[in-house]
Protein backbone atom coordinates (compact mmCIF):
# COMPACT_ATOMS: atom_id res chain seq x y z
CA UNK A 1 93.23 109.75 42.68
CA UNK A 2 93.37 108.98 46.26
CA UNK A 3 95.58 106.45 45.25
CA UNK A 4 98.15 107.93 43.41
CA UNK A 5 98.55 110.59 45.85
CA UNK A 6 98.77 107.55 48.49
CA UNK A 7 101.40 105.82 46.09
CA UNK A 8 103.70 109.80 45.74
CA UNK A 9 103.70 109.60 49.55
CA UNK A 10 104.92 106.27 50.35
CA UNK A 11 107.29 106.77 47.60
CA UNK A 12 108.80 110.28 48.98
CA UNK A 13 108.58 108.49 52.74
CA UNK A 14 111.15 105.88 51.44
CA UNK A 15 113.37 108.29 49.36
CA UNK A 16 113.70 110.21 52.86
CA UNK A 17 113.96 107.22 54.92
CA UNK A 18 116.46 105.72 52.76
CA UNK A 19 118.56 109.84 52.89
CA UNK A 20 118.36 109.42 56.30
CA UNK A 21 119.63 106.25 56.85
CA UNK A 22 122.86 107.15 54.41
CA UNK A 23 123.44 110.02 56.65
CA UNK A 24 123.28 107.94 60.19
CA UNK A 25 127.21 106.62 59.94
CA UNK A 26 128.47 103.77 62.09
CA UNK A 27 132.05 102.81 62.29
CA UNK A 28 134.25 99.90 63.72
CA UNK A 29 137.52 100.52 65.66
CA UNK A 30 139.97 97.72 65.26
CA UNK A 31 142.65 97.18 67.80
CA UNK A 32 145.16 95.42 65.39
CA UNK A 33 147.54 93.02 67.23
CA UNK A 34 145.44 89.93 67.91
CA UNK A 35 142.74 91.22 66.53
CA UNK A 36 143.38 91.63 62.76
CA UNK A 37 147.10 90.42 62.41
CA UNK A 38 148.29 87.48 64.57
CA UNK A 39 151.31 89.41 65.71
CA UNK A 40 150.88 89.22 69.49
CA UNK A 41 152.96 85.84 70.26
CA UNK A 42 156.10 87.71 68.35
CA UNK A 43 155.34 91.10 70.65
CA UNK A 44 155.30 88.11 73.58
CA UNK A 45 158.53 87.02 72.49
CA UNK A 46 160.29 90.36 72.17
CA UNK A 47 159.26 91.67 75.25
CA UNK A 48 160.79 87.78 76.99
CA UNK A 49 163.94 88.37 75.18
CA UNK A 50 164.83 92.16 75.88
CA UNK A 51 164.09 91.61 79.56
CA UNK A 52 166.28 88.64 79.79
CA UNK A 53 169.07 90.37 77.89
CA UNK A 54 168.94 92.87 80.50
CA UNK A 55 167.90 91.15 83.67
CA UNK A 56 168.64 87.42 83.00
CA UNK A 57 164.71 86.96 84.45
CA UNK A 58 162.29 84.55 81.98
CA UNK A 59 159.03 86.16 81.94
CA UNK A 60 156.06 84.56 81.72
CA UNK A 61 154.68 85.67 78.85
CA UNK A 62 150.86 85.72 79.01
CA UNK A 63 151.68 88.84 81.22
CA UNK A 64 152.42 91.19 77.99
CA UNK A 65 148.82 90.17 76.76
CA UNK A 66 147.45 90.89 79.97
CA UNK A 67 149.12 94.34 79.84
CA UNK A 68 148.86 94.76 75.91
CA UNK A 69 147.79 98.61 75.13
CA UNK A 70 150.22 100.09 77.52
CA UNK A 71 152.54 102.09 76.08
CA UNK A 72 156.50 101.34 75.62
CA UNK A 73 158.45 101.91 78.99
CA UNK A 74 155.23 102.02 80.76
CA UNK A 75 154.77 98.05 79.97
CA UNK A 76 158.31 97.63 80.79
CA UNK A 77 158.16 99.03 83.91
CA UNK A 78 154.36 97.26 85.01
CA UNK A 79 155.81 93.91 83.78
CA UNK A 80 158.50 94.49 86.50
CA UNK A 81 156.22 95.21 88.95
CA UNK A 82 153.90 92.58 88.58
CA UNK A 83 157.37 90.03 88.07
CA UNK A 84 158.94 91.25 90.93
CA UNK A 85 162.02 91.65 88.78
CA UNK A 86 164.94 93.21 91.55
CA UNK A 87 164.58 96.77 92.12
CA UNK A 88 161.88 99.59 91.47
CA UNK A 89 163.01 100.03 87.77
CA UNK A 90 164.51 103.36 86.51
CA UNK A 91 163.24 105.54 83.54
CA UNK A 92 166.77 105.05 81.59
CA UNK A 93 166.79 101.08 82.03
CA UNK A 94 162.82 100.89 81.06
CA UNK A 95 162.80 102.91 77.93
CA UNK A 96 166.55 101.00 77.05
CA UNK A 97 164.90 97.78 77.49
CA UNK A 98 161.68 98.81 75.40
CA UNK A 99 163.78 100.00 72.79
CA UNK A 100 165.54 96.63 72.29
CA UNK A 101 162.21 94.81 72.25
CA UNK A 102 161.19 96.87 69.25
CA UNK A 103 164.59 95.93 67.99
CA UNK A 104 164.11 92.22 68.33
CA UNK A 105 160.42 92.26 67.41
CA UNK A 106 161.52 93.79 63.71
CA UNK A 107 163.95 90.97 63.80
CA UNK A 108 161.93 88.04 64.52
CA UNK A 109 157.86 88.90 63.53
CA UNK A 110 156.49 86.96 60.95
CA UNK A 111 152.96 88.19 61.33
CA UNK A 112 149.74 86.99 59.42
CA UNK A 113 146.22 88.58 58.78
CA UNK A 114 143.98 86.42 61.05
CA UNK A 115 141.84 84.28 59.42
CA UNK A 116 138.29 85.75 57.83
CA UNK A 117 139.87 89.42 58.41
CA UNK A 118 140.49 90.09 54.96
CA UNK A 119 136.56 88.97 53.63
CA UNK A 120 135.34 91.10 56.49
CA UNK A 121 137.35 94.12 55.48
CA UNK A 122 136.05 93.73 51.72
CA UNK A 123 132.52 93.43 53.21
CA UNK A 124 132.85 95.93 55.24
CA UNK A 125 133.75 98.56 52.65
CA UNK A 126 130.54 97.37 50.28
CA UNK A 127 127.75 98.51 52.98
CA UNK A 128 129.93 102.31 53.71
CA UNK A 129 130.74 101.13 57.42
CA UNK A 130 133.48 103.16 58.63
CA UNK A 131 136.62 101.65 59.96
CA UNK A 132 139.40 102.37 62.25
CA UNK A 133 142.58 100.89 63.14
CA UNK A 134 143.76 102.64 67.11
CA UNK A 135 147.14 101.01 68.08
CA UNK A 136 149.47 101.23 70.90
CA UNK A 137 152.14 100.27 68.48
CA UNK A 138 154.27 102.77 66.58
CA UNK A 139 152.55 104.46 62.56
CA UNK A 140 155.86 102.75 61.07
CA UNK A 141 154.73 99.71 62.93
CA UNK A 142 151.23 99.95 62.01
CA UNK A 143 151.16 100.73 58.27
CA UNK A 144 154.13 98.12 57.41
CA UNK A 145 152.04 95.13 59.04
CA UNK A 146 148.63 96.35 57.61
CA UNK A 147 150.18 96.89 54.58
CA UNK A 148 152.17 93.18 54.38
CA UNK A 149 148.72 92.15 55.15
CA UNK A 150 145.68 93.86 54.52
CA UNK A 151 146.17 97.15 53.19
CA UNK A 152 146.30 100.74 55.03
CA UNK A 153 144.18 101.97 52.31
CA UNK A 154 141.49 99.51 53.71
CA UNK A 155 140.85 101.95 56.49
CA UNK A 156 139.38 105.04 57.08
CA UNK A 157 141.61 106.18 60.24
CA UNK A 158 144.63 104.68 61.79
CA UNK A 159 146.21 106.02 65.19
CA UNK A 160 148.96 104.85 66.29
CA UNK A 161 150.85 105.51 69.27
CA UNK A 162 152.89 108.00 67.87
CA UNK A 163 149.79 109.95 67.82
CA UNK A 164 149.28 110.42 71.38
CA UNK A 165 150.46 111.98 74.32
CA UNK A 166 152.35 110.77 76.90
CA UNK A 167 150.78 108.13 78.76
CA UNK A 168 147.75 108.25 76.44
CA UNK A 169 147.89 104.66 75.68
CA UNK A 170 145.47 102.33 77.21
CA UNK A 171 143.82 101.99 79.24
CA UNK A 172 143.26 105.90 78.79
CA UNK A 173 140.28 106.42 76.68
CA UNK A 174 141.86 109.39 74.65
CA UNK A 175 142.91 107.13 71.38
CA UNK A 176 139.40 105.79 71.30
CA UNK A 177 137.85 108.91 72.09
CA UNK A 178 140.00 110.60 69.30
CA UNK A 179 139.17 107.80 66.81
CA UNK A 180 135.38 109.67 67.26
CA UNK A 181 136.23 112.56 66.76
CA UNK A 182 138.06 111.90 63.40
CA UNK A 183 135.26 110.00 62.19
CA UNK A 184 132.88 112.19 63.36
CA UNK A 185 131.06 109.95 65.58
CA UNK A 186 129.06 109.38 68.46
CA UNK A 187 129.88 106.99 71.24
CA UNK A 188 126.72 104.93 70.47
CA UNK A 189 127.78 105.30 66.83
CA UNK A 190 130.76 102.76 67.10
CA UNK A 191 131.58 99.80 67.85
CA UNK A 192 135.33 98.79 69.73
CA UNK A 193 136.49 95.16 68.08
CA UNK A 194 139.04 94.71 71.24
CA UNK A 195 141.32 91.09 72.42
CA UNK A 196 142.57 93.03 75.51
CA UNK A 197 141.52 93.66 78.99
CA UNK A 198 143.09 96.89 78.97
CA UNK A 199 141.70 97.93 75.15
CA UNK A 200 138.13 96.89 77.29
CA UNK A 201 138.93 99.16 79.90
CA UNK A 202 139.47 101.98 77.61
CA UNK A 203 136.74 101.18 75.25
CA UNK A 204 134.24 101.26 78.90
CA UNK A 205 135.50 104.78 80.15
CA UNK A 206 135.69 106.53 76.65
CA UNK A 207 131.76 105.31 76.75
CA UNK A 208 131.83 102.69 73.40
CA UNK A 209 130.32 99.52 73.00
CA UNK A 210 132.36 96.53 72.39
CA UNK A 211 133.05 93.38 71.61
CA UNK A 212 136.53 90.80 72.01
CA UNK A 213 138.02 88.47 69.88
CA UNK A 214 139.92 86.07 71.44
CA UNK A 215 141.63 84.70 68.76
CA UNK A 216 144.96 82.90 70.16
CA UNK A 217 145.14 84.61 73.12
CA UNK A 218 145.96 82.73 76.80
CA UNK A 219 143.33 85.08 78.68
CA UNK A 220 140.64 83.69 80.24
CA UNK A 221 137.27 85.64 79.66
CA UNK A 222 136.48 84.58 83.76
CA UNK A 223 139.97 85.38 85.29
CA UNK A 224 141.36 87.81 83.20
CA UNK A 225 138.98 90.43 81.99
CA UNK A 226 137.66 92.02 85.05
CA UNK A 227 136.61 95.43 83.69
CA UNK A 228 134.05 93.53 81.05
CA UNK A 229 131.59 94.71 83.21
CA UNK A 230 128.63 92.35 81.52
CA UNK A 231 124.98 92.07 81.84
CA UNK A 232 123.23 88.33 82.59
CA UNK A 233 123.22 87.03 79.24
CA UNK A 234 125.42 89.38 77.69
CA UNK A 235 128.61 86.92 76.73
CA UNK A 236 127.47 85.45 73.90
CA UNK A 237 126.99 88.70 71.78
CA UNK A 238 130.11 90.03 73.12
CA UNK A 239 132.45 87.30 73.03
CA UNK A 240 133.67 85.71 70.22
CA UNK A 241 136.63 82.65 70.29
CA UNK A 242 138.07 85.05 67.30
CA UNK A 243 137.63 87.69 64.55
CA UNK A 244 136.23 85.35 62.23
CA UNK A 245 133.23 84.38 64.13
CA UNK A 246 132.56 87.98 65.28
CA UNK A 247 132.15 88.67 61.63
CA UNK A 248 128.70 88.19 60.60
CA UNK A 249 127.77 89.98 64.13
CA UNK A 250 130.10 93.12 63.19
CA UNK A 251 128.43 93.11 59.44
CA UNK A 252 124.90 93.15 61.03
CA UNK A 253 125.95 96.07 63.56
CA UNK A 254 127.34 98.63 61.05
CA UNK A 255 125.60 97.66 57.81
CA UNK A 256 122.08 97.73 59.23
């Protein structure tokens, strides 16, 4: 008798435990250029073109990864800083110049889904792990790529910029910190899947854990990503040389 009644409890201890654990959500948020769909060399490319179309001045263009996240005119007119491209540039000329790039970058992007993306989406979706795409680039933008490549239906959230404010993109913490709130989530609850120092940034003052994916970027992980902030010993569970070898780490986080 002692037994059985032994046997009932562990039995209702596991139904609860398991109850629990379906309650206790976790979710990924995705930046997408570079880090699902190889699209950031084309961005690169647009951005070179628009400003010599307008200034005659080649950019170098590791800068627009450096500076990917900011929004529109805002990247225009930091890219001009940091170029020392003539004259403090106006509002009109930035926003003219950022609308061309869009132009060209429709033009000339041949994007791909990085390679492993699609198998972690997939297994993603079998364990319930929640999963958000938060883009500086436009929802037209967004949900034709994902859509060429992936699917938009594959997610559970996607912002875009067109969803913020003004000057909301990164490294502001608001997209991030509204991805939460959509999905209902803690800070500790997600995880930020970032290639970006700026996407970093914003991922460390909107309080989230992360991890990059290189991919194909230029950055350097020493030079270029100051606001990493890392522990002793930290690198090799936050850095990955791209999506595909983050996968099995990003699997463990939210399916466990």
């Amino acid at each position: 008798m002692r037994y059985y009644q032994h046997d009932k409890f562990e039995v209702v201890s596991l139904i609860s435990l398991l109850y629990i654990r379906s309650l206790m959500k976790k979710g990924l948020i995705f930046d997408m250029d570079g880090v699902l769909i190889d699209a950031m060399p084309f961005h690169a490319e647009a951005m070179r073109l628009a400003i010599m179309e307008e200034t005659q001045h080649d950019i170098d263009k590791k800068i627009v990864y450096l500076l990917e996240g900011l929004p529109g005119s805002k990247l225009v007119t930091e890219i001009f800083k940091r170029e020392k491209i003539g004259e403090n540039i106006g509002d009109i000329v930035a926003e003219k110049i950022s609308k061309r790039k869009k132009e060209i970058f429709k033009e000339i992007q041949k994007a791909k889904v990085i390679d492993g993306v699609k198998e972690l989406v997939n297994d993603l979706k079998s364990c319930g792990c929640l999963k958000a795409v938060v883009s500086g680039s436009s929802k037209e933008e967004i949900e034709t790529i994902l859509d060429e490549n992936i699917g938009t239906n594959n997610f559970d959230l996607v912002i875009s910029g067109d969803d913020l404010k003004e000057g909301q993109g990164k490294p502001d913490p608001a997209p991030f910190q509204r991805a939460l709130q959509k999905m209902n989530l803690k800070p500790s609850e997600a995880l930020v899947v970032e290639n970006s120092p700026l996407g970093v940034e914003a991922a460390n003052k909107a309080g989230i854990p992360y991890i990059v994916t290189l991919n194909n970027s230029p950055l350097d992980i020493s030079s270029d990503f100051g606001s990493l902030k890392l522990k002793e010993g930290e690198q090799n569970s936050r850095i990955f040389k791209d999506t595909k070898a983050a996968a099995y780490f990003l699997k463990d986080w939210c399916c466990k």
